[in-house]
Protein backbone atom coordinates (compact mmCIF):
# COMPACT_ATOMS: atom_id res chain seq x y z
CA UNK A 1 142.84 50.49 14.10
CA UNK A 2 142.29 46.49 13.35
CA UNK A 3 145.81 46.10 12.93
CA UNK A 4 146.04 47.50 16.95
CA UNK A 5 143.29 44.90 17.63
CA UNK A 6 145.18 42.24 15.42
CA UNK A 7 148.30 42.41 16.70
CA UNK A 8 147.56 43.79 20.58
CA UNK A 9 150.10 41.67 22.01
CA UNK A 10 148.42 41.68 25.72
CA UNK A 11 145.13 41.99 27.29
CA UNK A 12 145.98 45.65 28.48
CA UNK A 13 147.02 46.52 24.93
CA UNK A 14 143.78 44.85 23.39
CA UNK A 15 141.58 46.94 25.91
CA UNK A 16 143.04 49.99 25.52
CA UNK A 17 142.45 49.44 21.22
CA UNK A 18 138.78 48.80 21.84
CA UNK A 19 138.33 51.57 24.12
CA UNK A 20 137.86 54.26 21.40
CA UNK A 21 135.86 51.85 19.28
CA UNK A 22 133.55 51.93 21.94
CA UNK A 23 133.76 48.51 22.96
CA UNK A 24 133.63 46.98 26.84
CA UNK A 25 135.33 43.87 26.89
CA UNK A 26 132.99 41.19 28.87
CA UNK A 27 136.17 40.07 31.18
CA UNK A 28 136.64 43.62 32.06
CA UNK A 29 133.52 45.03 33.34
CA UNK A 30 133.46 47.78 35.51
CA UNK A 31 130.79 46.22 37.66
CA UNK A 32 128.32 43.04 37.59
CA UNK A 33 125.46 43.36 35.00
CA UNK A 34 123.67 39.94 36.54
CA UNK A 35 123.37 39.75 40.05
CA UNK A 36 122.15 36.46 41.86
CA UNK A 37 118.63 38.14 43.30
CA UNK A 38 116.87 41.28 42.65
CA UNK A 39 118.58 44.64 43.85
CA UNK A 40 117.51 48.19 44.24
CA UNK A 41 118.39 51.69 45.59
CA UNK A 42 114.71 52.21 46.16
CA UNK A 43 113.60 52.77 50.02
CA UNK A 44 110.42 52.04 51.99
CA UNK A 45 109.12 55.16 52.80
CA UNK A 46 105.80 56.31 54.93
CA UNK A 47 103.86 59.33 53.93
CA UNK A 48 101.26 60.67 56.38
CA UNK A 49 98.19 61.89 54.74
CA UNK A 50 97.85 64.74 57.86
CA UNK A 51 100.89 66.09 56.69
CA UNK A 52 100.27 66.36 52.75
CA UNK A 53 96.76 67.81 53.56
CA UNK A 54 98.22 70.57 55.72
CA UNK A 55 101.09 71.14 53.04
CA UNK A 56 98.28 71.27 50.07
CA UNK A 57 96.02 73.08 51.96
CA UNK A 58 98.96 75.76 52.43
CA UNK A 59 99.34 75.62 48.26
CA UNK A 60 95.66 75.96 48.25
CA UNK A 61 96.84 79.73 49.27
CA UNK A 62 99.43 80.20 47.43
CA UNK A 63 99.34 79.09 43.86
CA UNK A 64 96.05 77.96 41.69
CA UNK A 65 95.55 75.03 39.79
CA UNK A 66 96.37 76.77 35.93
CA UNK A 67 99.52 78.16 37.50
CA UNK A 68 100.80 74.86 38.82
CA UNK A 69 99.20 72.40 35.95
CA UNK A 70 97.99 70.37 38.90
CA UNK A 71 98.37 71.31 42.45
CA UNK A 72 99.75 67.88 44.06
CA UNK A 73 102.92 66.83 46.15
CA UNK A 74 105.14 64.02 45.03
CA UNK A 75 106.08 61.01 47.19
CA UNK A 76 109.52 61.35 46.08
CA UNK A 77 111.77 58.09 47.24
CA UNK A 78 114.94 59.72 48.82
CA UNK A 79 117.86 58.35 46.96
CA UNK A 80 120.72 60.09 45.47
CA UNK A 81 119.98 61.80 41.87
CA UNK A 82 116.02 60.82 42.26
CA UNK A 83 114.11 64.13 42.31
CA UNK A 84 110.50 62.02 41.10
CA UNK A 85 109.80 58.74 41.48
CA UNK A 86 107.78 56.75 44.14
CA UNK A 87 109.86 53.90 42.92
CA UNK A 88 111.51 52.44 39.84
CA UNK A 89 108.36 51.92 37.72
CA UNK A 90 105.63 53.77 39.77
CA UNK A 91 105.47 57.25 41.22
CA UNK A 92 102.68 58.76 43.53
CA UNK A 93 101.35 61.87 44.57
CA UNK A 94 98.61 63.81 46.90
CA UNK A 95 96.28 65.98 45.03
CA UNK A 96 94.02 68.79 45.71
CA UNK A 97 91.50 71.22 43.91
CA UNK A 98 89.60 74.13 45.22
CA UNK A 99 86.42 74.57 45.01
CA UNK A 100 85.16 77.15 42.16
CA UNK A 101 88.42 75.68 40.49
CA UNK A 102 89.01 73.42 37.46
CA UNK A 103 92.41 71.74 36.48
CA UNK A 104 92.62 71.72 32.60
CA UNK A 105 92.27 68.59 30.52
CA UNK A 106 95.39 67.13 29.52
CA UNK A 107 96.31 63.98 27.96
CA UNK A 108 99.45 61.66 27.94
CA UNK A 109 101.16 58.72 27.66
CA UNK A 110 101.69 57.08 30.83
CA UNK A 111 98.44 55.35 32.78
CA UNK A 112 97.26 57.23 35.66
CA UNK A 113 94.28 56.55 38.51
CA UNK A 114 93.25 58.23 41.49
CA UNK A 115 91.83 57.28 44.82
CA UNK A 116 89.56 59.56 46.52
CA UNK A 117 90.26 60.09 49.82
CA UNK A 118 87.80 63.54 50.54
CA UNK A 119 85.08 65.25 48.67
CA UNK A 120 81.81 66.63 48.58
CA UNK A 121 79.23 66.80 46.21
CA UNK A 122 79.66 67.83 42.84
CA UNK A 123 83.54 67.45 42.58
CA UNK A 124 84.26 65.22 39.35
CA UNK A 125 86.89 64.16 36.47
CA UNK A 126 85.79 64.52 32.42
CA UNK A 127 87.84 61.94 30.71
CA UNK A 128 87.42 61.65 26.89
CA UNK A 129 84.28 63.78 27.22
CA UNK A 130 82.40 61.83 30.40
CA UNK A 131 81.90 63.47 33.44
CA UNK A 132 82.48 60.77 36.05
CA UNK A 133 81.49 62.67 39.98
CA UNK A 134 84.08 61.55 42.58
CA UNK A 135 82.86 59.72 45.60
CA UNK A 136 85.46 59.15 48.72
CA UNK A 137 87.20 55.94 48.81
CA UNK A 138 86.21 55.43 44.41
CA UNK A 139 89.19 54.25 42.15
CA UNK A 140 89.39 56.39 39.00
CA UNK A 141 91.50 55.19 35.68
CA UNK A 142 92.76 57.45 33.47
CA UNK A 143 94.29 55.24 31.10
CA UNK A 144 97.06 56.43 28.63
CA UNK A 145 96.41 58.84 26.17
CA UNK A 146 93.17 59.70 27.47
CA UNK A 147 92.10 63.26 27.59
CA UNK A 148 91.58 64.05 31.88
CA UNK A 149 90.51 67.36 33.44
CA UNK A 150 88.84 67.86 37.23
CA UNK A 151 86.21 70.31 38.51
CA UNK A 152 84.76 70.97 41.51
CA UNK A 153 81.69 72.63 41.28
CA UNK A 154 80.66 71.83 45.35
CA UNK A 155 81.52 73.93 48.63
CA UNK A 156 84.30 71.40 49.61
CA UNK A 157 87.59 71.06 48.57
CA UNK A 158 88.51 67.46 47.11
CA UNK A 159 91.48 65.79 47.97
CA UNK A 160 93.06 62.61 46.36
CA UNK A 161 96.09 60.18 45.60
CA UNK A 162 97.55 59.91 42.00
CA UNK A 163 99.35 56.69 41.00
CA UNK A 164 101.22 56.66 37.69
CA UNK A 165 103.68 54.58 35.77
CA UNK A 166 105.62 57.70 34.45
CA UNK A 167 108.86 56.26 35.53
CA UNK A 168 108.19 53.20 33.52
CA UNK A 169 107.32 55.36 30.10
CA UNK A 170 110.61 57.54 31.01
CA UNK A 171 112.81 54.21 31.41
CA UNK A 172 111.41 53.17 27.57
CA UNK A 173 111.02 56.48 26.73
CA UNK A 174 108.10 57.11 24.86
CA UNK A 175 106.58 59.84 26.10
CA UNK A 176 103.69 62.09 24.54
CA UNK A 177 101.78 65.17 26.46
CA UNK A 178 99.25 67.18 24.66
CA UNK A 179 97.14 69.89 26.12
CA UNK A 180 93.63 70.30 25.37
CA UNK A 181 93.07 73.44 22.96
CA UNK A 182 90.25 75.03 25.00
CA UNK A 183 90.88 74.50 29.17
CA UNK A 184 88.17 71.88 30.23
CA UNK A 185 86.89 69.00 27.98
CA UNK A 186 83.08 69.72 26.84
CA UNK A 187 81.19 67.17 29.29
CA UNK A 188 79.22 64.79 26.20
CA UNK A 189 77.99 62.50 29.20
CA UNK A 190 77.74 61.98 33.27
CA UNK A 191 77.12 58.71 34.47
CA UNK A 192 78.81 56.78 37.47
CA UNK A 193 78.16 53.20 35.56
CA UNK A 194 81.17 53.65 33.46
CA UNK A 195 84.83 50.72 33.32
CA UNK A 196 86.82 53.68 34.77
CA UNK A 197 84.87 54.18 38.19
CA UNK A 198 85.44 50.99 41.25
CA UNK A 199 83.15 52.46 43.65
CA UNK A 200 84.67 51.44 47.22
CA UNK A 201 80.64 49.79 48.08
CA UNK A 202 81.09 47.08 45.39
CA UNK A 203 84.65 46.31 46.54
CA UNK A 204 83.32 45.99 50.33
CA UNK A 205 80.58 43.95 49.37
CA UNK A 206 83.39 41.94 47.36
CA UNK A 207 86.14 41.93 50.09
CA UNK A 208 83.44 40.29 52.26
CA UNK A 209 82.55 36.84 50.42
CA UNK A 210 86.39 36.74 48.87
CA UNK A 211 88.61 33.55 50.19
CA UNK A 212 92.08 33.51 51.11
CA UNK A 213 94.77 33.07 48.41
CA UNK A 214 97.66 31.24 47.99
CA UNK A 215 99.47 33.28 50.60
CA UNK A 216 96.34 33.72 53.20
CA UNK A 217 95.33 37.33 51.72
CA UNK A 218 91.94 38.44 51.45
CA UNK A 219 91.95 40.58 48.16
CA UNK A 220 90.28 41.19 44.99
CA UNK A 221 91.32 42.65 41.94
CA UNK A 222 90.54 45.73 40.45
CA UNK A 223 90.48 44.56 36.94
CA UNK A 224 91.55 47.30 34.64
CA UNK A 225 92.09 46.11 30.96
CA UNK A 226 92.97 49.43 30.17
CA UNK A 227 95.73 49.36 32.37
CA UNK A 228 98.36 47.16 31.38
CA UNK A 229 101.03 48.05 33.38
CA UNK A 230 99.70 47.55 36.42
CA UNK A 231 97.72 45.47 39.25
CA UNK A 232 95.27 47.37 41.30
CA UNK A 233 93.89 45.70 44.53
CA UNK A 234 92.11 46.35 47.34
CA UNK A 235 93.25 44.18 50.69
CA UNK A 236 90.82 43.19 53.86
CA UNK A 237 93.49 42.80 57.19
CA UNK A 238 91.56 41.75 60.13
CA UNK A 239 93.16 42.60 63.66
CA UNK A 240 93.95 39.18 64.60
CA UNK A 241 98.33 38.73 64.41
CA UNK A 242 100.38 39.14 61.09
CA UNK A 243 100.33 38.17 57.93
CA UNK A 244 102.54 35.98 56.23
CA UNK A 245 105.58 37.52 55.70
CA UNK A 246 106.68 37.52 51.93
CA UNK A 247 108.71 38.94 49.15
CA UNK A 248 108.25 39.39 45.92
CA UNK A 249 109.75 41.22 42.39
CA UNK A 250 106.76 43.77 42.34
CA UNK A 251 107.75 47.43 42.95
CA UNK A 252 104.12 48.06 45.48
CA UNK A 253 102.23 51.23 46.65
CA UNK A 254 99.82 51.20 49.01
CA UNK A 255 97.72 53.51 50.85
CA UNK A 256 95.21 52.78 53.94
CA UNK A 257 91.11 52.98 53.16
CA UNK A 258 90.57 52.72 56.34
CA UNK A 259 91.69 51.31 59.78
CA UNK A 260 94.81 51.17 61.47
CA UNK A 261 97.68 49.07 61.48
CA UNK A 262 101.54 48.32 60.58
CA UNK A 263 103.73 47.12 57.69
CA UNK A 264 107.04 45.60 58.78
CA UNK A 265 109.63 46.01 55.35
CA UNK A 266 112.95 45.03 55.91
CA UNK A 267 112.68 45.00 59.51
CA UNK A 268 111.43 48.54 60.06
CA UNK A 269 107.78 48.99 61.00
CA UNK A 270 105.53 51.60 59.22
CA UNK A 271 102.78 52.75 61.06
CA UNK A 272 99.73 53.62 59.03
CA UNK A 273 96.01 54.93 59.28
CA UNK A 274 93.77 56.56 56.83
CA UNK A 275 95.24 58.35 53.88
CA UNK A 276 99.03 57.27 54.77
CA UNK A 277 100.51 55.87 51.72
CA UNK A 278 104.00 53.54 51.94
CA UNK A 279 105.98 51.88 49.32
CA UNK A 280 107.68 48.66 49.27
CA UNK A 281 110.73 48.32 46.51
CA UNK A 282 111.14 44.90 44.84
CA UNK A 283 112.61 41.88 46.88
CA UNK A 284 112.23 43.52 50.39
CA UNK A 285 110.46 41.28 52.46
CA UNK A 286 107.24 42.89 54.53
CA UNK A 287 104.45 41.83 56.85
CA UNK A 288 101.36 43.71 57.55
CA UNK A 289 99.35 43.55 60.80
CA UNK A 290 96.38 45.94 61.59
CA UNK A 291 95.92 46.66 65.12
CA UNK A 292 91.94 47.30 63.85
CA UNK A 293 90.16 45.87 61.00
CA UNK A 294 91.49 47.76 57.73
CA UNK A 295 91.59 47.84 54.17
CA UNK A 296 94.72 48.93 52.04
CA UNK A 297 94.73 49.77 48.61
CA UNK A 298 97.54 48.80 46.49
CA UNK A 299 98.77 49.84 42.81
CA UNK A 300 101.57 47.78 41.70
CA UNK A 301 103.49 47.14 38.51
CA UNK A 302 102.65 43.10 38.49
CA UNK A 303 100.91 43.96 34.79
CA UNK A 304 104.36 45.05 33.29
CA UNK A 305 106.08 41.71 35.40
CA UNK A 306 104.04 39.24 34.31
CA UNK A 307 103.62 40.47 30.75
CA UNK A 308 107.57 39.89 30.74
CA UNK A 309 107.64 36.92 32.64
CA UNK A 310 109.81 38.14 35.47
CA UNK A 311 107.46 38.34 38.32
CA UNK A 312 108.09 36.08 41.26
CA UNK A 313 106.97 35.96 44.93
CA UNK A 314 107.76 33.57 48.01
CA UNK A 315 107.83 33.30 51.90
CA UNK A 316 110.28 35.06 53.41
CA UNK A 317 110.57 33.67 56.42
CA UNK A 318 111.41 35.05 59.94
CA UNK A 319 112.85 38.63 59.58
């Protein structure tokens, strides 16, 4: 076999020697491995809460939350082969629980969180043994690897978003899932005043003395330690003309709090209001522009980005 690579006397002969070695010759690439700007088969996509609600509402009569694990429905982004993900590193989903019912305690690798969107009283999460009661419009972590199970002890049923870097842990591949033993975690604890809980009050009351940044949006962070994958924010738009219209590396989900408005991504407007979640795929420039006051939550994967030094945003310019 050397003495084939030795002596090939062409370029055609000294491919067709390395081919069985298992060896791609650099000059002879199939296609490009560096490209001059970021690229992706991602889409934006819109998903209208009023739909998902009628579709898990429908599930609600049809299959119960031990039979189905957890009873939610995936914002799956509609390229070819993709049967999962929200986007490359981030995947989303609406999820609903009965009441009466309880979805088991689990535990696994990839972080997760969860936005509330409606609930009444008495419908909560145990993670690692603390009962935490869900409020509408709260942020809930459920960091990696710790043990998560929901109840819903009230007359109402609850109804929230999921956000998850699964398609980042299935990329690097190191992916654990345990079930816990019994169904529910024993409840050691219940308190509200716990790292894992951003009650939407305290980010109003935030949102309302914050500044403009770099890039004229009124923000603040979630800060989430625990979560180092990703940046969680929640975004004030007043109803007064567009943002600034800018791209950046991030793969971004949002959902609206509240309000109404539009996000222009690639050209295409997205017409949201509250519960609609949309994505926005690295690179693709957008613009958002509420046609009332509104807030937008975002998850994004700038954690992972600017751990690894990749993460870069600018103006786009006119569309």
């Amino acid at each position: 076999m050397t003495s084939a690579l030795a002596n090939a006397p062409s370029l055609e002969a000294l491919r067709s020697a390395l081919d069985p070695l298992e060896f791609m010759a650099g000059w002879n690439k199939h296609e490009p491995s560096l490209w001059k700007e970021p690229r992706t088969r991602y889409k934006p996509m819109l998903w209208k809460w009023a739909e998902a609600k009628v579709g898990l509402d429908a599930a609600g009569r049809l299959i119960n939350a031990e039979q189905a694990e957890r009873r939610n429905l995936f914002m799956v982004n509609p390229i070819e082969g993709n049967h999962y993900d929200t986007l490359r590193t981030l995947v989303t989903a609406y999820q609903m629980i009965l009441p009466g019912e309880q979805a088991r305690t689990h535990r696994h690798s990839p972080n997760a969180l969860r936005f509330v969107l409606e609930c009444g009283d008495d419908c909560y999460t145990v993670v690692d043994g603390v009962r935490i009661d869900m409020k509408p419009n709260d942020v809930l972590l459920t960091p990696g690897m710790c043990w998560h199970g929901h109840g819903n002890e009230g007359k109402h049923k609850g109804y929230w978003i999921d956000y998850l870097d699964v398609p980042t842990v299935h990329l690097l591949e190191p992916m654990f899932f345990d079930i816990w033993e019994g169904f529910l975690q024993p409840v050691e604890k219940t308190t509200r005043e716990h790292p894992f809980v951003f009650p939407f009050e305290e980010q109003q009351a935030r949102l309302q003395k914050a500044a403009p940044d770099e890039w004229g949006r009124v923000r603040v962070e979630l800060v989430a330690p625990s979560m180092p994958t990703t940046g969680l924010y929640m975004e004030q738009l007043a109803a007064r003309g567009p943002s600034k219209r800018l791209r950046t590396t991030e793969n971004q989900i949002f959902t609206c709090v509240s309000g109404k408005g539009k996000t222009s991504i690639g050209g295409r407007d997205y017409a949201w209001s509250r519960g609609d979640t949309f994505c926005i795929p690295t690179w693709h420039a957008f613009q958002h522009e509420a046609s009332e006051n509104a807030v937008l939550f975002s998850v994004t994967d700038t954690g992972l980005q600017e751990k690894l030094g990749l993460k870069r945003m600018e103006e786009a310019g006119e569309g």
